[in-house]
Protein backbone atom coordinates (compact mmCIF):
# COMPACT_ATOMS: atom_id res chain seq x y z
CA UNK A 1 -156.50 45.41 18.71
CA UNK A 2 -154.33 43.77 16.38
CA UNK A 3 -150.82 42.64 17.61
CA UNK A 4 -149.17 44.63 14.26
CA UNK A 5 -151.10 47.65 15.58
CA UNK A 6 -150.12 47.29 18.80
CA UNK A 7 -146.58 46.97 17.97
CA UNK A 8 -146.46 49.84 16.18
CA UNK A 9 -148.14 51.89 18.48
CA UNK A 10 -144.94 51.15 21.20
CA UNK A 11 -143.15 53.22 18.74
CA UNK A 12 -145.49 56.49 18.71
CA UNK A 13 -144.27 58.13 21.99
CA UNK A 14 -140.12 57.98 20.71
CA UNK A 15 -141.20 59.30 17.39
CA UNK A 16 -143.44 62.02 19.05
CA UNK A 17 -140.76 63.32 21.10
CA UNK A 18 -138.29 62.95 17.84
CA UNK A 19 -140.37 65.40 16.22
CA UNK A 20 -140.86 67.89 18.88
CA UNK A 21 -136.62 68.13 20.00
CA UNK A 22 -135.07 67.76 16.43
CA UNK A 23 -136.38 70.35 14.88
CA UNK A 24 -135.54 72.80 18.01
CA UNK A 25 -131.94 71.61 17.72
CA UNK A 26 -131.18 71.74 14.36
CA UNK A 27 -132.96 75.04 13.07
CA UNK A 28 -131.93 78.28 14.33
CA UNK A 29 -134.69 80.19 12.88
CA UNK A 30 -137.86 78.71 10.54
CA UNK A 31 -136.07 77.87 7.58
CA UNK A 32 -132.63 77.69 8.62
CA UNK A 33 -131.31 74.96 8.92
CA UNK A 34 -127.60 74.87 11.13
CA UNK A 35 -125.58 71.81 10.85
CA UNK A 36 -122.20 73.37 11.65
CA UNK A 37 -119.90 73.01 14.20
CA UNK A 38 -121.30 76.56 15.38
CA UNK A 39 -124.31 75.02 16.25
CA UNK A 40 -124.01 74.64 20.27
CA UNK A 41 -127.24 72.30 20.88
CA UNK A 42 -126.32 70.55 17.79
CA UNK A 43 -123.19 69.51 19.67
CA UNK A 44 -124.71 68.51 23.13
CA UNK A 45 -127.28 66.66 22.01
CA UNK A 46 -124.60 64.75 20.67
CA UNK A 47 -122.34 64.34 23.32
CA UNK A 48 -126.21 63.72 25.35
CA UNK A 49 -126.61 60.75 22.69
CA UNK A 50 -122.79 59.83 22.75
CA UNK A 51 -124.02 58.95 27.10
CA UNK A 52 -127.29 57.88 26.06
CA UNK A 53 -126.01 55.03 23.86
CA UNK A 54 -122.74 54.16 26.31
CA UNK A 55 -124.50 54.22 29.68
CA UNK A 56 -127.68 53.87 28.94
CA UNK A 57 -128.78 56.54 31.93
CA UNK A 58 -131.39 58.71 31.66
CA UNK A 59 -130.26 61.28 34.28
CA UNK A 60 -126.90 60.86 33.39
CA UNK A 61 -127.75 61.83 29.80
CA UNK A 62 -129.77 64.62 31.10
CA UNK A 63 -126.83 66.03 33.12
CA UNK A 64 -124.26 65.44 30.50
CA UNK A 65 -126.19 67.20 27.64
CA UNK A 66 -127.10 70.01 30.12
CA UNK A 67 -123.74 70.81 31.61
CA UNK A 68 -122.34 70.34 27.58
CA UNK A 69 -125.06 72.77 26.37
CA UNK A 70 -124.15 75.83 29.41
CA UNK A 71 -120.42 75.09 28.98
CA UNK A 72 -120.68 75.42 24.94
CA UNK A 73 -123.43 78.26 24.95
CA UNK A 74 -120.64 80.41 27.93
CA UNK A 75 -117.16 79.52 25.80
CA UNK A 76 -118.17 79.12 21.92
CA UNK A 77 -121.63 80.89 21.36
């Protein structure tokens, strides 16, 4: 295999789960696209990536976007 192919192929599993989570967050039906303030998941998978990026945890992250989703979804939506 060639080492640019293989390279690029690293990247396949990051851009496969991309694909699969972004959508889910930032459509709340097919077609509509919610990029408000409204938008609970929206919000936690920000504070999720806010963790992500600082501590670099993956159950951490996990936690933190989890507890920030229920806590959002029971006081705003």
């Amino acid at each position: 295999m060639p080492p640019l192919l293989a390279r690029a192929l690293r990247h396949v599993p990051a851009a496969m789960l991309t694909a699969i989570v972004v959508p889910a967050i930032v459509f709340a039906a097919p077609g509509v696209l919610r990029l408000d303030v409204g938008n609970v998941k929206l919000i936690a998978a920000l504070v999720a990536g806010v963790v992500a990026w600082r501590w670099r945890n993956t159950l951490l992250t996990i936690g933190v976007g989890m507890g920030a989703l229920w806590l959002l979804q029971r006081f705003v939506g």
